[in-house]
PDB file of N, CA and C in Angstrom:
ATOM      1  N   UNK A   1      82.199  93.493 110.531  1.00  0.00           N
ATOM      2  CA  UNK A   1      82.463  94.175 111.780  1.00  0.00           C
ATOM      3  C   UNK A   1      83.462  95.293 111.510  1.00  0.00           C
ATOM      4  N   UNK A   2      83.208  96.303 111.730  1.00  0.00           N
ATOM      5  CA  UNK A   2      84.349  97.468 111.726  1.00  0.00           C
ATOM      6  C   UNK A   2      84.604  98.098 113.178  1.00  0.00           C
ATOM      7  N   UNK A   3      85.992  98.261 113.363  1.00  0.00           N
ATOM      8  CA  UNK A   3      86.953  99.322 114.615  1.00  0.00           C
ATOM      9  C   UNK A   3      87.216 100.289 114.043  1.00  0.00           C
ATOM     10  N   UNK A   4      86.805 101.671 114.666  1.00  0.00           N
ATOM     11  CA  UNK A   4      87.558 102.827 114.983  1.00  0.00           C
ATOM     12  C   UNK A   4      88.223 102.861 115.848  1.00  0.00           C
ATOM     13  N   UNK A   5      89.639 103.462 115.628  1.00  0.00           N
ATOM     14  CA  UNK A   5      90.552 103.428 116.352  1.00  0.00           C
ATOM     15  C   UNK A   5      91.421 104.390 116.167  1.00  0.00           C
ATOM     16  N   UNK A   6      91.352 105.851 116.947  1.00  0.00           N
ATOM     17  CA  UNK A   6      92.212 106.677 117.243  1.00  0.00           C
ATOM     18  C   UNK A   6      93.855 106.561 118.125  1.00  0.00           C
ATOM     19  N   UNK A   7      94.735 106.405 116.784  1.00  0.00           N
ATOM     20  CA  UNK A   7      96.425 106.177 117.616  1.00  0.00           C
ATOM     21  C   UNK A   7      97.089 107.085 116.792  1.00  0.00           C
ATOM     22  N   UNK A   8      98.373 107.246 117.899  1.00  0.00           N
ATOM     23  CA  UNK A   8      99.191 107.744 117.623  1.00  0.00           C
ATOM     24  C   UNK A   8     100.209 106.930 117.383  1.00  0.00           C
ATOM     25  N   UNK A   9     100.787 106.672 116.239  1.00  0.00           N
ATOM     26  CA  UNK A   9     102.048 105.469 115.822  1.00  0.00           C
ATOM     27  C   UNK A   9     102.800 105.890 114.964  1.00  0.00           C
ATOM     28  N   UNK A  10     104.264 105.780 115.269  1.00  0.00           N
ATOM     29  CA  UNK A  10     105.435 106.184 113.962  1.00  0.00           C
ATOM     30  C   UNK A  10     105.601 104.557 113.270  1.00  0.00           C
ATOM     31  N   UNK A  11     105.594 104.714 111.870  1.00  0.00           N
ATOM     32  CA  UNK A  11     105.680 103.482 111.367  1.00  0.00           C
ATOM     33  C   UNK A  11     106.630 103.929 110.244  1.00  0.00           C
ATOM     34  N   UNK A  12     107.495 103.296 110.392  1.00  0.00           N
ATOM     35  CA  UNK A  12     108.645 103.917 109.217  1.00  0.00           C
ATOM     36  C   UNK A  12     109.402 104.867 109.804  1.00  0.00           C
ATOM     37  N   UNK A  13     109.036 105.474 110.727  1.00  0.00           N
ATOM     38  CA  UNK A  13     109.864 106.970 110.918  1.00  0.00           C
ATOM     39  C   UNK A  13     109.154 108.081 110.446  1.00  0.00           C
ATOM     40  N   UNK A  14     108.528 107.595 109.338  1.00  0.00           N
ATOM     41  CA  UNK A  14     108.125 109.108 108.526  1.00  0.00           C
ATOM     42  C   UNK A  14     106.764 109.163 108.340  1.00  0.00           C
ATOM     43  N   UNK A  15     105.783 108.171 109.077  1.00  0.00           N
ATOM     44  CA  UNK A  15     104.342 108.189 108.705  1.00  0.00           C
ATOM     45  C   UNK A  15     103.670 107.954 109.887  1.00  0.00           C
ATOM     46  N   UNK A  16     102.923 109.767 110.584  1.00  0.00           N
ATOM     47  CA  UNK A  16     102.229 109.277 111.896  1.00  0.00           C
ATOM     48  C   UNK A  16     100.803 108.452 111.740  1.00  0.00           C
ATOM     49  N   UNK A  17     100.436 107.856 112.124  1.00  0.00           N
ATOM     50  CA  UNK A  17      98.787 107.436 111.594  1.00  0.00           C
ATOM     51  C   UNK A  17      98.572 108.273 112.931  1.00  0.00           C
ATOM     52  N   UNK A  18      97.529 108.566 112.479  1.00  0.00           N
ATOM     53  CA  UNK A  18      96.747 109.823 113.338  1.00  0.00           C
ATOM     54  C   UNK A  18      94.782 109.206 113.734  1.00  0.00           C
ATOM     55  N   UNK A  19      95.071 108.017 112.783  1.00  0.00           N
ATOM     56  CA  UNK A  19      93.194 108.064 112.713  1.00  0.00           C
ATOM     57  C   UNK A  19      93.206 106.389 111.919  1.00  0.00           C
ATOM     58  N   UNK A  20      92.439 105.364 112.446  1.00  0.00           N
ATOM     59  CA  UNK A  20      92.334 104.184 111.907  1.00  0.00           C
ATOM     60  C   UNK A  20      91.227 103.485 111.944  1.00  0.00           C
ATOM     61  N   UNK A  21      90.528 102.802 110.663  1.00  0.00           N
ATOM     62  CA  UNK A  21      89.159 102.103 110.949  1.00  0.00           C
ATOM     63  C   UNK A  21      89.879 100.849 110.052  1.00  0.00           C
ATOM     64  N   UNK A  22      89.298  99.768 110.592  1.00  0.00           N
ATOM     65  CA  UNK A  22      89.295  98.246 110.429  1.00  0.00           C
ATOM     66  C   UNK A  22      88.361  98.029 109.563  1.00  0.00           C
ATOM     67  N   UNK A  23      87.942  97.394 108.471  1.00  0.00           N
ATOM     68  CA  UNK A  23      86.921  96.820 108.271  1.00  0.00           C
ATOM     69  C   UNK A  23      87.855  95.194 107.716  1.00  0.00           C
ATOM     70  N   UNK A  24      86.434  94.481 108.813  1.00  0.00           N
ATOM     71  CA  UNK A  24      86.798  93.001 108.094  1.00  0.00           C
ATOM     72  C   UNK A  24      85.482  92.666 107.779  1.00  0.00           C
ATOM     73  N   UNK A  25      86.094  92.031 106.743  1.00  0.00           N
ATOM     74  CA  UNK A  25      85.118  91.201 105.496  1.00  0.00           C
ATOM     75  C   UNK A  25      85.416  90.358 104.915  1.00  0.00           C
ATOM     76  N   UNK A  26      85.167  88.950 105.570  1.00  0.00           N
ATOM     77  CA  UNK A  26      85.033  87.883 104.963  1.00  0.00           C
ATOM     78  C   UNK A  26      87.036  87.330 105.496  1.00  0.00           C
ATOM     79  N   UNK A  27      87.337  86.989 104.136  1.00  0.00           N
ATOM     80  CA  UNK A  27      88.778  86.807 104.054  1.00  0.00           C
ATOM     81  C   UNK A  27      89.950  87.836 104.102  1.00  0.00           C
ATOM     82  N   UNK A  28      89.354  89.087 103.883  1.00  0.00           N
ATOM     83  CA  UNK A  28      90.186  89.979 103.785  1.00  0.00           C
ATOM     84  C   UNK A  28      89.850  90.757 105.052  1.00  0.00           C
ATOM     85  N   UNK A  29      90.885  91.435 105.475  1.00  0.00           N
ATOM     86  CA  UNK A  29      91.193  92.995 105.785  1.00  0.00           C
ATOM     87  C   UNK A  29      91.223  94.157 105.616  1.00  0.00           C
ATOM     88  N   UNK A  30      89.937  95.343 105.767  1.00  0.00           N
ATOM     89  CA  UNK A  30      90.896  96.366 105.034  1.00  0.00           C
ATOM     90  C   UNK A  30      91.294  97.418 106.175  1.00  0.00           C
ATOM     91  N   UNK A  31      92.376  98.142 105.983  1.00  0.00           N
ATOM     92  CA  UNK A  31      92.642  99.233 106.874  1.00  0.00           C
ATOM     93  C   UNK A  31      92.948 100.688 106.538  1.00  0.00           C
ATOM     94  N   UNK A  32      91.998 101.450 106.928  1.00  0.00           N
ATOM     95  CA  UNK A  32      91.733 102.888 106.511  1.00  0.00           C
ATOM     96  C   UNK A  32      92.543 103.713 107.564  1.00  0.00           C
ATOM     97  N   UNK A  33      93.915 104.079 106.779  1.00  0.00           N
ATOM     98  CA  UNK A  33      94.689 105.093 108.188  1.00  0.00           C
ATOM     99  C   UNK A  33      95.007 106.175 107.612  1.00  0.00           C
ATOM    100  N   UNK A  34      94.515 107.324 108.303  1.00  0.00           N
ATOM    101  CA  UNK A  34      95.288 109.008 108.046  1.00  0.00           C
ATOM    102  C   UNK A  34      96.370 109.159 108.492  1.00  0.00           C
ATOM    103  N   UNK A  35      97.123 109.229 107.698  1.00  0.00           N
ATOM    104  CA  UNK A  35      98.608 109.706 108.385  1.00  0.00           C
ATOM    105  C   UNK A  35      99.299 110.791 107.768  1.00  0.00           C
ATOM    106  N   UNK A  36     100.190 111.073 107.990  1.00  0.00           N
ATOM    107  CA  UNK A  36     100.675 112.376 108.608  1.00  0.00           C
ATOM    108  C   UNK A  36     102.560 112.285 107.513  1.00  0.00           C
ATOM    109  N   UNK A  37     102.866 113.232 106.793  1.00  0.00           N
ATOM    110  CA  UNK A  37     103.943 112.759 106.383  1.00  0.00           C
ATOM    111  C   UNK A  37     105.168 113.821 107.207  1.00  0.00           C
ATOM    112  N   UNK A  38     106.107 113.709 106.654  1.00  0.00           N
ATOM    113  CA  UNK A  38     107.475 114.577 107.150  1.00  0.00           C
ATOM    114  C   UNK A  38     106.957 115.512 107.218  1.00  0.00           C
ATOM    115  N   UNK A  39     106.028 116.830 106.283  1.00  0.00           N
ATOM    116  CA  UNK A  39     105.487 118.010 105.835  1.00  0.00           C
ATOM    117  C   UNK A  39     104.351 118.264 106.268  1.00  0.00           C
ATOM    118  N   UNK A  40     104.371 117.193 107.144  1.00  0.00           N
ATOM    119  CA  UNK A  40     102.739 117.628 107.793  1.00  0.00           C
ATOM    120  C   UNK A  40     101.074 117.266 106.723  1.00  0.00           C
ATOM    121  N   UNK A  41     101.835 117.085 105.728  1.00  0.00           N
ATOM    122  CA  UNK A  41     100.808 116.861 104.761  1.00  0.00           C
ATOM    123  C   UNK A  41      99.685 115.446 105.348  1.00  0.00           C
ATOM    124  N   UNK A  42      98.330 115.309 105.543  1.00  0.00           N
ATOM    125  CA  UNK A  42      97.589 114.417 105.542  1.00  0.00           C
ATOM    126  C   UNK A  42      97.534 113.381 104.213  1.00  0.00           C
ATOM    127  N   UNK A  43      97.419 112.195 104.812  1.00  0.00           N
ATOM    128  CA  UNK A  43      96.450 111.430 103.410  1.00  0.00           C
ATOM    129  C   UNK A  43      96.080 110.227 103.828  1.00  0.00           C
ATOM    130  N   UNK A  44      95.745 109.658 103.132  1.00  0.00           N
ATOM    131  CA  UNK A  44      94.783 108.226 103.557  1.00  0.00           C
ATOM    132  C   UNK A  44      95.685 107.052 102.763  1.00  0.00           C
ATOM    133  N   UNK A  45      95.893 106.080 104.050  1.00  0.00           N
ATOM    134  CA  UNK A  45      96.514 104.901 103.290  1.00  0.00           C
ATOM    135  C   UNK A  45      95.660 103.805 103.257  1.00  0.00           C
ATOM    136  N   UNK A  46      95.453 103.140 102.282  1.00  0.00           N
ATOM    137  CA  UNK A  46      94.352 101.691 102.142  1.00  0.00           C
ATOM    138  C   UNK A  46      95.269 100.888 101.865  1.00  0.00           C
ATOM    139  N   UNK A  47      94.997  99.826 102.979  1.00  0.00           N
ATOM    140  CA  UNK A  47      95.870  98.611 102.953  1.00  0.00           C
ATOM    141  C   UNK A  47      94.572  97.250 102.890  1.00  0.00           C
ATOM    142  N   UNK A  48      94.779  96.388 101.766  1.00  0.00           N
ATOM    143  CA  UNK A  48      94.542  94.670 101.940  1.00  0.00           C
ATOM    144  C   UNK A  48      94.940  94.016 102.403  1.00  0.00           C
ATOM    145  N   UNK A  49      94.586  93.284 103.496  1.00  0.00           N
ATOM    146  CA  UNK A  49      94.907  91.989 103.839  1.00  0.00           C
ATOM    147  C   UNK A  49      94.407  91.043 103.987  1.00  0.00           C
ATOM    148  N   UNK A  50      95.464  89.863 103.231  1.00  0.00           N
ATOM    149  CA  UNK A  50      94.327  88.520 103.111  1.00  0.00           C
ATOM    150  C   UNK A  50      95.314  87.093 103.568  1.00  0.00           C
ATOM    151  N   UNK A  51      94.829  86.783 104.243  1.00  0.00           N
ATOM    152  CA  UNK A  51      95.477  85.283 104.750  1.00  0.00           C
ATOM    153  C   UNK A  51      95.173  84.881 103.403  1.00  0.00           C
ATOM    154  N   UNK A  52      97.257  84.349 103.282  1.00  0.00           N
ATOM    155  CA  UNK A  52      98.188  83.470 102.421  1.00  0.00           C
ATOM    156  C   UNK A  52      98.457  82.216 103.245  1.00  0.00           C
ATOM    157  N   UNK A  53      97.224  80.943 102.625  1.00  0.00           N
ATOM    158  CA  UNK A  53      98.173  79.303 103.255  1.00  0.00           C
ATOM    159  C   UNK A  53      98.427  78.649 102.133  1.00  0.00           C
ATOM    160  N   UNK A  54      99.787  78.499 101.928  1.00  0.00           N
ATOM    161  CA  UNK A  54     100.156  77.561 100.739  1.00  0.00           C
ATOM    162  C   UNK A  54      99.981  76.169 101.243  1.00  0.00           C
ATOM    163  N   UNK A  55     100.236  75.748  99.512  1.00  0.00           N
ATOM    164  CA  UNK A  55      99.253  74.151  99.584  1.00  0.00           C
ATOM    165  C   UNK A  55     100.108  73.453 100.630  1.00  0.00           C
ATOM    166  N   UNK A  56     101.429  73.568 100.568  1.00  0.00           N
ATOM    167  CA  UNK A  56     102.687  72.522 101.404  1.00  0.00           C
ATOM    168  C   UNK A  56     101.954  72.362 102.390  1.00  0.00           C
ATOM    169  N   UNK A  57     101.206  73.355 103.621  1.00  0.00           N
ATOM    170  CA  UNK A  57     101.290  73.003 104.520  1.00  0.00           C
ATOM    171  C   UNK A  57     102.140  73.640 105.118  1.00  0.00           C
ATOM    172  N   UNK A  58     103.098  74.954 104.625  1.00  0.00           N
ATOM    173  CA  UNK A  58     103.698  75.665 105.650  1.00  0.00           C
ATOM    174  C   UNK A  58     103.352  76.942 106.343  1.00  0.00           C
ATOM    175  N   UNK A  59     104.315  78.202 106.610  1.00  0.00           N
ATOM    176  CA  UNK A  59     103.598  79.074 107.669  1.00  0.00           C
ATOM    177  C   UNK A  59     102.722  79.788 106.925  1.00  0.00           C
ATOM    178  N   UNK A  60     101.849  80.098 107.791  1.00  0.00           N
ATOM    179  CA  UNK A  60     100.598  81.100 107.119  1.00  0.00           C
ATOM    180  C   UNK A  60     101.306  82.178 106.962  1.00  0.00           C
ATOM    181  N   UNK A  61     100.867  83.208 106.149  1.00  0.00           N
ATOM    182  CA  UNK A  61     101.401  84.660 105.808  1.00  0.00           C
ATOM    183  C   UNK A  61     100.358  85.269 105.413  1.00  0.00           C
ATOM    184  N   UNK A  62     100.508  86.597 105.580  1.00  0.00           N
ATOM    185  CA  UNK A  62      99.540  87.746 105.001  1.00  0.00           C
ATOM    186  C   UNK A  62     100.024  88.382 103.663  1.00  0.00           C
ATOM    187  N   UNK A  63      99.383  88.169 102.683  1.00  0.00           N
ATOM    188  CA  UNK A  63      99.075  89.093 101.650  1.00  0.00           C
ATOM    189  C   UNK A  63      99.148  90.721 101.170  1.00  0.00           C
ATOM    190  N   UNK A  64      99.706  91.833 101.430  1.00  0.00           N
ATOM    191  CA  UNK A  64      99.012  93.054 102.253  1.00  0.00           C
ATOM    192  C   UNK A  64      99.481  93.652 100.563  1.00  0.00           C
ATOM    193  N   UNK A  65      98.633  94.573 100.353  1.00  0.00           N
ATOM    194  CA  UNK A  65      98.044  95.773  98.990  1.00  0.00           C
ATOM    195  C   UNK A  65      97.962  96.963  99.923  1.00  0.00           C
ATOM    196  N   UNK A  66      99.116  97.801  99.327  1.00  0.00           N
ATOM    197  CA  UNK A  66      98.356  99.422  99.554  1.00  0.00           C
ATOM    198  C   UNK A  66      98.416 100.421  98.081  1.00  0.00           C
ATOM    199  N   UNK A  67      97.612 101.309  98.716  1.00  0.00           N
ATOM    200  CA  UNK A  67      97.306 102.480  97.440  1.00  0.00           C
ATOM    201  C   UNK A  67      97.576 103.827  98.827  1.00  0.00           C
ATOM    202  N   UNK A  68      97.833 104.784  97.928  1.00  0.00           N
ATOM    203  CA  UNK A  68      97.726 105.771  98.795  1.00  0.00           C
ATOM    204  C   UNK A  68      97.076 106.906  98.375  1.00  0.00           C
ATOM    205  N   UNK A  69      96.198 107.738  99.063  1.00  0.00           N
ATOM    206  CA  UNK A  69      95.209 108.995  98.361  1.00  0.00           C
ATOM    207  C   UNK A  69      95.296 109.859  98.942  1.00  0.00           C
ATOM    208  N   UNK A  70      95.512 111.279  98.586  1.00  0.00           N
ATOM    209  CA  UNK A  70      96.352 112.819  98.608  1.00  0.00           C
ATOM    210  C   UNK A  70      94.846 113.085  98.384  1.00  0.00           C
ATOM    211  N   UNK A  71      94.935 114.344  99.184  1.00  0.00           N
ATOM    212  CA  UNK A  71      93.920 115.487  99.609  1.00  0.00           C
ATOM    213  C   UNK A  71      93.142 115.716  98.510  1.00  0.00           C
ATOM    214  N   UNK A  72      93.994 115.886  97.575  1.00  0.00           N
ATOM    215  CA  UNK A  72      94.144 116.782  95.997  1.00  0.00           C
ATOM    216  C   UNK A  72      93.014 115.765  95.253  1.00  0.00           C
ATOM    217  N   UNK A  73      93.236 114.415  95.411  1.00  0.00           N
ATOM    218  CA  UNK A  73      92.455 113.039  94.412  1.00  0.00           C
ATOM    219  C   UNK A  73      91.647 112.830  95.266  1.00  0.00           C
ATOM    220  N   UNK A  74      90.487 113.428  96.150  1.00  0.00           N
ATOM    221  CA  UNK A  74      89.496 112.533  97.189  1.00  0.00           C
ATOM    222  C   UNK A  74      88.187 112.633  96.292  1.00  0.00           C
ATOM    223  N   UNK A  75      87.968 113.847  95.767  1.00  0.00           N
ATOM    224  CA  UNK A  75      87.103 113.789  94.981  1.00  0.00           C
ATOM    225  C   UNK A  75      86.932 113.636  93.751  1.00  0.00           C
ATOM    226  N   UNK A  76      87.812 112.965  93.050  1.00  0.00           N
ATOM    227  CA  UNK A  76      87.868 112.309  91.942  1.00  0.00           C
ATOM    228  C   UNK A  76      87.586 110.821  92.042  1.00  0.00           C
ATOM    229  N   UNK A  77      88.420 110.799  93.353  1.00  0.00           N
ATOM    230  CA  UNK A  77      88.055 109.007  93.595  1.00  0.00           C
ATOM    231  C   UNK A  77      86.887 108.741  94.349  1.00  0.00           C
ATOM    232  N   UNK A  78      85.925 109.577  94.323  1.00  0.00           N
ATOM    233  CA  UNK A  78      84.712 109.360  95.086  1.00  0.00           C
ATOM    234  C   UNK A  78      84.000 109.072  93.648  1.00  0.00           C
ATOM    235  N   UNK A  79      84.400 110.270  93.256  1.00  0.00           N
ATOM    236  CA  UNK A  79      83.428 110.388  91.688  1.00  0.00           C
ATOM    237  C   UNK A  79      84.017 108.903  91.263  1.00  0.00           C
ATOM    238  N   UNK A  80      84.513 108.476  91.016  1.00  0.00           N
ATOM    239  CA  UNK A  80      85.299 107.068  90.477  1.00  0.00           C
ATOM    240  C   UNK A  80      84.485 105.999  91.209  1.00  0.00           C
ATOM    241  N   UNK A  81      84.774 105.947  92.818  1.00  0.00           N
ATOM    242  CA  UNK A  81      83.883 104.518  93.174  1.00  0.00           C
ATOM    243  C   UNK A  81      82.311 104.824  93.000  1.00  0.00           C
ATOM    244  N   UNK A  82      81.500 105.864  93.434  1.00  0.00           N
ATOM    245  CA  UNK A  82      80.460 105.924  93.195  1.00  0.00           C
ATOM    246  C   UNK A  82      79.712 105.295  91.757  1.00  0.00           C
ATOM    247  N   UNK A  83      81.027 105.883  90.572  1.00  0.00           N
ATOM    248  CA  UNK A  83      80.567 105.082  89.471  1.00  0.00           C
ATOM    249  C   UNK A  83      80.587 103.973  89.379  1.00  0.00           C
ATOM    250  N   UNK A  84      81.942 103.225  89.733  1.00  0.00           N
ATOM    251  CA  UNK A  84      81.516 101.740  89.726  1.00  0.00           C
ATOM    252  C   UNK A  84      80.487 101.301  90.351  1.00  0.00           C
ATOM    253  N   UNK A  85      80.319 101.371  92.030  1.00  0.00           N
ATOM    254  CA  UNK A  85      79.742 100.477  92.580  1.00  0.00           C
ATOM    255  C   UNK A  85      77.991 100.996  91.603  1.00  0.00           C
ATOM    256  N   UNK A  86      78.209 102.241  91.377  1.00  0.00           N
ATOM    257  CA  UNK A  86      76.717 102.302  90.673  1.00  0.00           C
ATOM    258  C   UNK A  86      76.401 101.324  89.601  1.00  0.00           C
ATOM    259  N   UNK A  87      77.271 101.380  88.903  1.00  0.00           N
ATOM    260  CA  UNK A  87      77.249 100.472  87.588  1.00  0.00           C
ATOM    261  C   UNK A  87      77.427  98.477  87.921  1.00  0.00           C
ATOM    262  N   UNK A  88      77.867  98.347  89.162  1.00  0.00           N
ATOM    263  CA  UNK A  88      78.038  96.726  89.764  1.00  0.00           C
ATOM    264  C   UNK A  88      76.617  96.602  90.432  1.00  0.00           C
ATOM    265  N   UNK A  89      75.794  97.731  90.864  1.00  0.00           N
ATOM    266  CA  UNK A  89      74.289  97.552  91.593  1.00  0.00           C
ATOM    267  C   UNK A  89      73.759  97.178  90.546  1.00  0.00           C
ATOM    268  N   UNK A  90      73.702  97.862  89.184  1.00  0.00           N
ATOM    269  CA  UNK A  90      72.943  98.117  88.165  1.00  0.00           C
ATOM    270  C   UNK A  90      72.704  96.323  87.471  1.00  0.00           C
ATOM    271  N   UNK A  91      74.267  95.745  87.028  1.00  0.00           N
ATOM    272  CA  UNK A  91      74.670  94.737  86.749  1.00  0.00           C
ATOM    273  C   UNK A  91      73.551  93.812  87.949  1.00  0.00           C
ATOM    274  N   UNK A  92      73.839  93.950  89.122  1.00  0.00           N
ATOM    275  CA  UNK A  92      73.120  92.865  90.073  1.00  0.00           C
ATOM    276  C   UNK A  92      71.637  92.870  89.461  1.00  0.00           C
ATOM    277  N   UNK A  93      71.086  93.444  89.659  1.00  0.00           N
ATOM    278  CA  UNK A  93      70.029  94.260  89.191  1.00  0.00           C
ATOM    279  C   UNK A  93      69.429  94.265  88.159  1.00  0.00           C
ATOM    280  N   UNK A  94      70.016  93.257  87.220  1.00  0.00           N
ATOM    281  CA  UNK A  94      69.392  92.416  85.720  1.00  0.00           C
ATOM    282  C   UNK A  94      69.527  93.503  84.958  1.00  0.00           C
ATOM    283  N   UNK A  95      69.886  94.699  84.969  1.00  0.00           N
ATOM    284  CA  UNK A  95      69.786  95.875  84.232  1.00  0.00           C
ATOM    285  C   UNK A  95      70.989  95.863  83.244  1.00  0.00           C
ATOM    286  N   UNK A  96      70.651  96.507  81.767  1.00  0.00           N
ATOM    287  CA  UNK A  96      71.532  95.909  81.063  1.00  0.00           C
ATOM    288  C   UNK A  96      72.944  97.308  80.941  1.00  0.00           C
ATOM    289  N   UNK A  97      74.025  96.376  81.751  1.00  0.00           N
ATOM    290  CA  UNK A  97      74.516  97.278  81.875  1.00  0.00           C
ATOM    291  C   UNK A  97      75.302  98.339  80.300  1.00  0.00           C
ATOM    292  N   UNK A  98      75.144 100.136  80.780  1.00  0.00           N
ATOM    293  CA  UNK A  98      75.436 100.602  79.879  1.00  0.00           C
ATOM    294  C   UNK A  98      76.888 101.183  79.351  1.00  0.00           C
ATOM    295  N   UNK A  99      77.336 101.687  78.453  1.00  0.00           N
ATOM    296  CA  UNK A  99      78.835 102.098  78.373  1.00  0.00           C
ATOM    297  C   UNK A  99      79.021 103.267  79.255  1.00  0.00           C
ATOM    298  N   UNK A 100      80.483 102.935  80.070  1.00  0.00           N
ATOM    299  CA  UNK A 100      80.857 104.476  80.602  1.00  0.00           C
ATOM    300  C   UNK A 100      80.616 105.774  79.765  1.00  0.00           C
ATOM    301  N   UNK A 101      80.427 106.860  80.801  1.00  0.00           N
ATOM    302  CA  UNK A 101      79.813 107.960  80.520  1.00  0.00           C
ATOM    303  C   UNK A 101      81.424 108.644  80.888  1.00  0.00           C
ATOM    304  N   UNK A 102      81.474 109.699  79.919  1.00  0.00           N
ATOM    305  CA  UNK A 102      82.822 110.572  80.405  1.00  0.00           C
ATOM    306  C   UNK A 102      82.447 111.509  80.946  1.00  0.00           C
ATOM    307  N   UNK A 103      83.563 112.091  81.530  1.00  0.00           N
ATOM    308  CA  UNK A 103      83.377 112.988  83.323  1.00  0.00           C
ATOM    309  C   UNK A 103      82.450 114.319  82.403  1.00  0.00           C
ATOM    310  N   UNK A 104      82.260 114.693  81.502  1.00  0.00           N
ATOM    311  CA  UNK A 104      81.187 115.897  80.778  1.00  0.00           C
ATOM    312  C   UNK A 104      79.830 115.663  80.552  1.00  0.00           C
ATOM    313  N   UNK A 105      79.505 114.191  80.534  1.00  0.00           N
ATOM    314  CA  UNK A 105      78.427 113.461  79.930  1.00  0.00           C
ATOM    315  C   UNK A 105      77.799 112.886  81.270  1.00  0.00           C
ATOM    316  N   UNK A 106      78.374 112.770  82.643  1.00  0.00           N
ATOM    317  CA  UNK A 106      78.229 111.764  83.967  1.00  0.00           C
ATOM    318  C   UNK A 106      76.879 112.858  84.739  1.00  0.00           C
ATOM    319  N   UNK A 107      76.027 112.035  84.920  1.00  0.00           N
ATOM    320  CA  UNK A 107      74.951 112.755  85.695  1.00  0.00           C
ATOM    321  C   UNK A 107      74.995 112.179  87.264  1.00  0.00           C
ATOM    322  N   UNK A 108      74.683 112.475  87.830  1.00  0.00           N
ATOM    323  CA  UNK A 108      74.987 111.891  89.623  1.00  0.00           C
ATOM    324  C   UNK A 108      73.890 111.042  89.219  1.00  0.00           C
ATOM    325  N   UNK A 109      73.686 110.176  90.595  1.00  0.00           N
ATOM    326  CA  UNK A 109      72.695 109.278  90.749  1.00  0.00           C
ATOM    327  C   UNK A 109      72.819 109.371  92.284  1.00  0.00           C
ATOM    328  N   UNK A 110      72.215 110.274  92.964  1.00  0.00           N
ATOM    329  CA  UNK A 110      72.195 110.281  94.626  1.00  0.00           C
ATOM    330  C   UNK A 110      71.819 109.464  95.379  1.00  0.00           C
ATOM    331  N   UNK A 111      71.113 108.550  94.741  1.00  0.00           N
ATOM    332  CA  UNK A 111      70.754 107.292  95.426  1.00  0.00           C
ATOM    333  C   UNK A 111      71.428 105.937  95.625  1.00  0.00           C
ATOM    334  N   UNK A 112      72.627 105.713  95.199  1.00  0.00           N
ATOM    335  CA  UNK A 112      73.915 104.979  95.305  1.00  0.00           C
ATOM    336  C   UNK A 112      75.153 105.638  95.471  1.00  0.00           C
ATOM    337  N   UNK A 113      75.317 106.802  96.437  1.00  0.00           N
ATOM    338  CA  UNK A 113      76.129 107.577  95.802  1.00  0.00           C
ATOM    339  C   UNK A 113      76.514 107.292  97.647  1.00  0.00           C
ATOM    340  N   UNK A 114      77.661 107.468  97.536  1.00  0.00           N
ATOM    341  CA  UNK A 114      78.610 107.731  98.656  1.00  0.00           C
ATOM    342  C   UNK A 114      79.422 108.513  99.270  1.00  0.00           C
ATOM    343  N   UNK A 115      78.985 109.192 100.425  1.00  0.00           N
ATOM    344  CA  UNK A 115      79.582 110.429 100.730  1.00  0.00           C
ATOM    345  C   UNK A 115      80.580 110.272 101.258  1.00  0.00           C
ATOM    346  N   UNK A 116      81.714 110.984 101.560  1.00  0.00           N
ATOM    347  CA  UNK A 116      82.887 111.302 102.652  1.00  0.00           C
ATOM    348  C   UNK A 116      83.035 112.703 103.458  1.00  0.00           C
ATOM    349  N   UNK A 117      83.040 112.576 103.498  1.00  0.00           N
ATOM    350  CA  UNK A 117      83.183 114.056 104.161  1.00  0.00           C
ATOM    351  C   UNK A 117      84.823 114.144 105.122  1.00  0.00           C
ATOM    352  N   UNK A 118      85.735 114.412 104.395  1.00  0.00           N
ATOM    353  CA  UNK A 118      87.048 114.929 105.139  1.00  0.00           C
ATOM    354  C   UNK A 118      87.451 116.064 105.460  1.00  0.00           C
ATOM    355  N   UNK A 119      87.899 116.811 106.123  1.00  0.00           N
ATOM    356  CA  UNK A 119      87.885 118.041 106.516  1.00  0.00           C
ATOM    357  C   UNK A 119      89.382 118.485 106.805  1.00  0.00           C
ATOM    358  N   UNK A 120      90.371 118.915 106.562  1.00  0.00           N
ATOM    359  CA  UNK A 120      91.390 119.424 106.584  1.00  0.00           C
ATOM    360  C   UNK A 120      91.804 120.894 107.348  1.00  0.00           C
TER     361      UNK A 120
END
């Protein structure tokens, strides 16, 4: 199930989120927010979250992972997941998987390939 969710929120003081999608899956959380720094600069924060119950029996807690991605790295890290998840289809797929290809040698494959489209 995924939420879009357009807010306006200061979190820290110094980070507006401007733009938010939910995706849940399974055990985890993930949360896709644009925010906004001191400089006005955009970027995308990816946060994990995963319900933490230790064995005791005491309070539940959340888990939470972030990474953060600048304007500058969107299309490198597209080029990046596209390759994996291409190469994890391939693997499903009885296909024997082959050695990475370096960024001179990498041919697209448009048919597993994943677009974004961000606009600044």
């Amino acid at each position: 199930m995924e939420d879009s969710v357009k807010k306006i929120q200061v979190e820290g003081g110094d980070k507006e989120i401007l733009y938010s999608k939910t995706i849940k899956a399974g055990k985890r959380i993930y949360y896709l927010d644009v925010k906004k720094n001191l400089k006005d600069d955009l970027f995308l924060a990816v946060t994990e979250s995963k319900k933490v119950q230790p064995k005791n029996g005491t309070q539940v807690s959340f888990e939470k992972h972030k990474i953060f991605l600048y304007k500058e790295d969107f299309d490198k890290f597209m080029d990046g997941m596209n390759d994996v998840i291409s190469y994890i289809k391939r693997c499903r797929a009885g296909e024997k998987p082959e050695e990475p290809a370096s960024d001179e040698d990498r041919q697209e494959d448009d048919s597993d390939e994943i677009k974004l489209n961000i606009e600044f």
